[in-house]
Structure formats: structure tokens, C-alpha cells
N, C-alpha and C. Protein backbone atom coordinates (compact mmCIF):
# COMPACT_ATOMS: atom_id res chain seq x y z
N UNK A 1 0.85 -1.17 0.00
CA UNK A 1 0.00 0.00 0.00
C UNK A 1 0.90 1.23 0.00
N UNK A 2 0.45 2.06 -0.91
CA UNK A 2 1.27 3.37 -0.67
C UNK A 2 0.89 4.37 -0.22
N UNK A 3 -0.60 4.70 -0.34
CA UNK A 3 -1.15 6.00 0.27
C UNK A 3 -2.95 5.94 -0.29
N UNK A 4 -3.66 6.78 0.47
CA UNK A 4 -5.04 6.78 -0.07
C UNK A 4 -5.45 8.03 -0.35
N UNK A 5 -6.42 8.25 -1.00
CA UNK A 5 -6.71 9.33 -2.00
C UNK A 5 -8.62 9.42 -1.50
N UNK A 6 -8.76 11.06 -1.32
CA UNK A 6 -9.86 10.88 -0.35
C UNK A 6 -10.78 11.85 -1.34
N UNK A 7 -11.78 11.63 -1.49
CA UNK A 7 -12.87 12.78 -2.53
C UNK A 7 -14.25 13.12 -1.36
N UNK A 8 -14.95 14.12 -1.73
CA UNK A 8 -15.78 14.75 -1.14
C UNK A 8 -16.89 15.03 -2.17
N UNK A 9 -17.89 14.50 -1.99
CA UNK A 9 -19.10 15.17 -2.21
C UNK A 9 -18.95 16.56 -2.71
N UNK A 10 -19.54 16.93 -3.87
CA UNK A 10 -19.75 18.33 -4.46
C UNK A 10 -18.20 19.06 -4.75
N UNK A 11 -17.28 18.50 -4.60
CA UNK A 11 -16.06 18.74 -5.11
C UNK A 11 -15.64 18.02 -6.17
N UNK A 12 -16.60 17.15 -7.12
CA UNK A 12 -16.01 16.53 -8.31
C UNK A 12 -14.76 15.40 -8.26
N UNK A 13 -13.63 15.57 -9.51
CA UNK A 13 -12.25 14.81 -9.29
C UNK A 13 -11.54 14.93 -8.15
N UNK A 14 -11.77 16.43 -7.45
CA UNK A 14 -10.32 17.07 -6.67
C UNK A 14 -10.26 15.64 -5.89
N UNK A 15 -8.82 14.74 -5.63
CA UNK A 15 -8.47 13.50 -4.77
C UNK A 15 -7.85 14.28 -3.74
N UNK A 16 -7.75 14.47 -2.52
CA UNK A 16 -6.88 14.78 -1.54
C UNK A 16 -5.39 13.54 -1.37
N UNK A 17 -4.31 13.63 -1.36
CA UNK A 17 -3.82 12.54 -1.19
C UNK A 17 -3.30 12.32 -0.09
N UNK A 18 -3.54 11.21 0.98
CA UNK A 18 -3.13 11.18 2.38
C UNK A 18 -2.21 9.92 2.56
N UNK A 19 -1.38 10.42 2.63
CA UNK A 19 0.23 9.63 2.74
C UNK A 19 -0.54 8.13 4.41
N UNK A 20 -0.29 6.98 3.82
CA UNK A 20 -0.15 5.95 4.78
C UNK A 20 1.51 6.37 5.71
N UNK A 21 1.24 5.83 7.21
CA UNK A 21 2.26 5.66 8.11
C UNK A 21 3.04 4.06 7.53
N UNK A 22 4.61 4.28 7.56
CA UNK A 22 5.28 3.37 6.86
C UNK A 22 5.04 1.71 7.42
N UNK A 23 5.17 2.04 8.87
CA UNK A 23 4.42 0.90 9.75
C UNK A 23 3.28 -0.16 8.76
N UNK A 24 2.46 0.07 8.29
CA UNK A 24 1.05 -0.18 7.89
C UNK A 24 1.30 -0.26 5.62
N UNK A 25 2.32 0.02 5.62
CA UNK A 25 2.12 -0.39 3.70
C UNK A 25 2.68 -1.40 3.69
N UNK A 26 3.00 -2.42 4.22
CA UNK A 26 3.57 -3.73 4.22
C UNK A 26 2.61 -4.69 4.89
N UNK A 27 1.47 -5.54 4.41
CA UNK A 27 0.54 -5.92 5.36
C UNK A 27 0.76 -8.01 4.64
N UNK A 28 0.28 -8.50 5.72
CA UNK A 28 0.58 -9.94 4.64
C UNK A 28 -1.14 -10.23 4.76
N UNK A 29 -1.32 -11.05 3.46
CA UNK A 29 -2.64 -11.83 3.24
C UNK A 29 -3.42 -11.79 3.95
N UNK A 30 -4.39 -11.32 3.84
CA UNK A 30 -5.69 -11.89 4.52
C UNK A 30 -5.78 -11.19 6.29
N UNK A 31 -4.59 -9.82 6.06
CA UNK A 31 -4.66 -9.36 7.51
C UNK A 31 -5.11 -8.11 7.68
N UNK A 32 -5.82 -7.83 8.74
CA UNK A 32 -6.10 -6.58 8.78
C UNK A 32 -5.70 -5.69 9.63
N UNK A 33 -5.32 -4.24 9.34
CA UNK A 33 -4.73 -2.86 10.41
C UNK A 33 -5.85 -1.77 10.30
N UNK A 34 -5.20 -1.52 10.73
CA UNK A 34 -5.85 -0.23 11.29
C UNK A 34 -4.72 1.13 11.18
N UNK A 35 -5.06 2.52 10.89
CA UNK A 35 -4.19 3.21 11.40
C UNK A 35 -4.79 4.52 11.01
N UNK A 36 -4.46 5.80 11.73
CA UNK A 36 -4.92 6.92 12.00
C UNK A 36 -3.98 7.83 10.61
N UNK A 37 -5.23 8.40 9.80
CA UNK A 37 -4.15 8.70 8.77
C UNK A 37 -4.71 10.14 8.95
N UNK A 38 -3.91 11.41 8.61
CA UNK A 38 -4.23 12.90 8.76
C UNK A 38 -4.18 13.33 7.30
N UNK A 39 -4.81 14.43 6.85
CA UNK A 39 -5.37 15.19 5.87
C UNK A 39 -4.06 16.08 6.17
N UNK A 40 -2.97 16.22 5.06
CA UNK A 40 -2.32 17.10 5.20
C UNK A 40 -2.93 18.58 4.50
N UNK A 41 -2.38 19.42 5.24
CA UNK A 41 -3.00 20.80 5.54
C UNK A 41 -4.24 20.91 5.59
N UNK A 42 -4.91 19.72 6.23
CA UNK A 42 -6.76 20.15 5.69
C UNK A 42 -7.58 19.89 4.83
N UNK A 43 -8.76 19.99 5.18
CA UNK A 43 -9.51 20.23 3.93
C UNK A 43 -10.73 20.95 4.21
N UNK A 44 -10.73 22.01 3.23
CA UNK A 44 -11.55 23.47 3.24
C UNK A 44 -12.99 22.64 2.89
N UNK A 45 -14.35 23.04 3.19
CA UNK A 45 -15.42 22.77 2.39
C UNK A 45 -16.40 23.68 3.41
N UNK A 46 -17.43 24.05 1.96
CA UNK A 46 -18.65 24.90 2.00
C UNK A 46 -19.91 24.37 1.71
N UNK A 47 -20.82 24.50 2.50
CA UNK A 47 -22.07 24.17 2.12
C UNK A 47 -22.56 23.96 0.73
N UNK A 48 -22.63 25.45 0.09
CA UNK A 48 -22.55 25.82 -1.00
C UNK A 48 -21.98 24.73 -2.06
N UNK A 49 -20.73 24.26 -1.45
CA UNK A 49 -20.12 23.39 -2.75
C UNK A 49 -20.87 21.99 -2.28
N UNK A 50 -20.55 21.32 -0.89
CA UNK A 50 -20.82 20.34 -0.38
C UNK A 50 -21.76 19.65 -0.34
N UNK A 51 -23.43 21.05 -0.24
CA UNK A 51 -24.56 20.21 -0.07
C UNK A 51 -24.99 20.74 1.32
N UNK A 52 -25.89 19.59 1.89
CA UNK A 52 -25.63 19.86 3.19
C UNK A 52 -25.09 18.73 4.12
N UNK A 53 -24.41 19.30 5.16
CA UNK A 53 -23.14 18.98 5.70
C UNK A 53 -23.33 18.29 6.89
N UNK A 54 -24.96 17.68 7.12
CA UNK A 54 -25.04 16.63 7.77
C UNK A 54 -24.83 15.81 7.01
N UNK A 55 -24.58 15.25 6.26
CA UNK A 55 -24.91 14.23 5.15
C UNK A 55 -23.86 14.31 3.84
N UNK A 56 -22.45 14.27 4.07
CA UNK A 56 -21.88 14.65 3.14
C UNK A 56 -21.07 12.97 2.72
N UNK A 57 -21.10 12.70 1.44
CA UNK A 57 -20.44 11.19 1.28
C UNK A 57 -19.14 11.50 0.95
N UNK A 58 -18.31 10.53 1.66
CA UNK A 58 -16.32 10.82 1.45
C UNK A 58 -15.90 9.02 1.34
N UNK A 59 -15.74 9.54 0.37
CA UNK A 59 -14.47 8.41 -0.56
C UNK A 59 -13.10 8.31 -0.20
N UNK A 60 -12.85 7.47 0.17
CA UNK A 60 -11.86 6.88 0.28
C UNK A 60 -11.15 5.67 -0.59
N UNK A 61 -9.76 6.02 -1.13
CA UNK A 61 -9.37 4.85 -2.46
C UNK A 61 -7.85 4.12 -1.67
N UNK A 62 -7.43 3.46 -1.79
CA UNK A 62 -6.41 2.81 -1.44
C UNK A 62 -5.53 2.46 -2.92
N UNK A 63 -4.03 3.08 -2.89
CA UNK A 63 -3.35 2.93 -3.78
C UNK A 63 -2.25 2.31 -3.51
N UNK A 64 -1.71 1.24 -4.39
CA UNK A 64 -0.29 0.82 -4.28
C UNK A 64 0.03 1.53 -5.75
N UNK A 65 1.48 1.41 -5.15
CA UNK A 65 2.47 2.12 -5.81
C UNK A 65 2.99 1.30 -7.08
N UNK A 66 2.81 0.09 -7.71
CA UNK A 66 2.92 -0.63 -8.99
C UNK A 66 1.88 -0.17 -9.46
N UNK A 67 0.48 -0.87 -8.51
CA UNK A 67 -0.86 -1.36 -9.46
C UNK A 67 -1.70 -0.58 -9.47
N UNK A 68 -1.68 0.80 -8.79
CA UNK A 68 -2.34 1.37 -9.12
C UNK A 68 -3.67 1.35 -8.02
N UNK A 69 -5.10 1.79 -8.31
CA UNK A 69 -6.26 1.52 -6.66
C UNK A 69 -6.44 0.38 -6.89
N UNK A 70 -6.49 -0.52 -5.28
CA UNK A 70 -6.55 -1.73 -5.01
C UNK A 70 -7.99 -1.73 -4.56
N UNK A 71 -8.48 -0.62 -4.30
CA UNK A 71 -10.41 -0.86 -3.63
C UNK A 71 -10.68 0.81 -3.19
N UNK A 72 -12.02 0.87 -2.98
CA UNK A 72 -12.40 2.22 -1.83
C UNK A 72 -13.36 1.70 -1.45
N UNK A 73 -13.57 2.58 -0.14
CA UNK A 73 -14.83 2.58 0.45
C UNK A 73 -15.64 4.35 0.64
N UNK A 74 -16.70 4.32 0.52
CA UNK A 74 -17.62 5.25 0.94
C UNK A 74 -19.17 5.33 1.41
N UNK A 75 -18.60 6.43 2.61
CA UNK A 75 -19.47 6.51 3.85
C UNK A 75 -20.09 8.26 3.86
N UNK A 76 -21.47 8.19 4.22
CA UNK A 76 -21.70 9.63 4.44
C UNK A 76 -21.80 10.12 6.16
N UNK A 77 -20.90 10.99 6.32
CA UNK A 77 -20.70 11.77 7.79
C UNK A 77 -21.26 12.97 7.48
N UNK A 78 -21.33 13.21 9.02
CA UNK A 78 -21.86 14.69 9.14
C UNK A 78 -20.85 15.55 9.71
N UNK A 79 -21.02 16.40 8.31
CA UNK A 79 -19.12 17.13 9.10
C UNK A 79 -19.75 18.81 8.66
N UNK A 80 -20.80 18.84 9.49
CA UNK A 80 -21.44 19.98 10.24
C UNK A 80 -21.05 20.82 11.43
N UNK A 81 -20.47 19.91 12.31
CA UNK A 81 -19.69 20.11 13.74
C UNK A 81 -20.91 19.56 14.55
């Protein structure tokens, strides 16, 4: 695994790209981790672009570094406060 690539609702293509901890891109078969990954510098969003912001769906893609996305998942949060 090399890093995952995060999209937002009402922002189109824009991918955020969020670097994996080195710990966690080396995983063997059939195992599963866990790990706390951060949004470098952020990420800005407006109603206006978003929708509304109880209910906003975020993508998440998982990339290795040969093959290219190995899967995503997406979930809608409320990132209202």
C-alpha cells in the first residue's frame, strides 16, 4: 500500500492525497490494520459546494504504488460540527 486518496461530495475529481504511516504499507494476506491517517494541511469545504453537511459522502481509495487503486470505500458523515 502506498497511500489513499480521499474525494468529497460536491467537489467533483479534486483527490486529496493522504500519505499511509510506513508501519502499515507492508501488510501480509488476509490481515487486517488499522491506522490513524491525517489530511495534510486540511480540507476546506462549503455548504454551497458540499450540499448539506449533515450528510456529506467521502471516498476513500487505497493505492499501491505498482498497481495502481486496489479498492475504496464510501461513507456519508456529518461534518457539520
Amino acid at each position: 500500500m502506498d497511500h489513499l486518496g480521499m474525494t468529497v461530495e460536491g467537489y467533483g475529481d479534486f483527490e486529496k492525497v493522504l500519505p499511509i504511516s510506513a508501519s502499515v504499507q507492508q501488510v501480509q494476506k488476509m490481515t487486517q490494520v488499522s491506522s490513524k491517517v491525517g489530511v495534510p494541511s486540511g480540507f476546506g469545504y462549503k455548504a454551497l459546494t458540499a450540499g448539506d453537511l449533515s450528510n456529506v459522502q467521502v471516498t476513500i481509495a487505497l493505492y499501491d504504488a505498482e498497481s495502481g487503486k486496489m479498492g475504496t470505500a464510501t461513507k456519508e458523515f456529518n461534518i457539520g460540527g
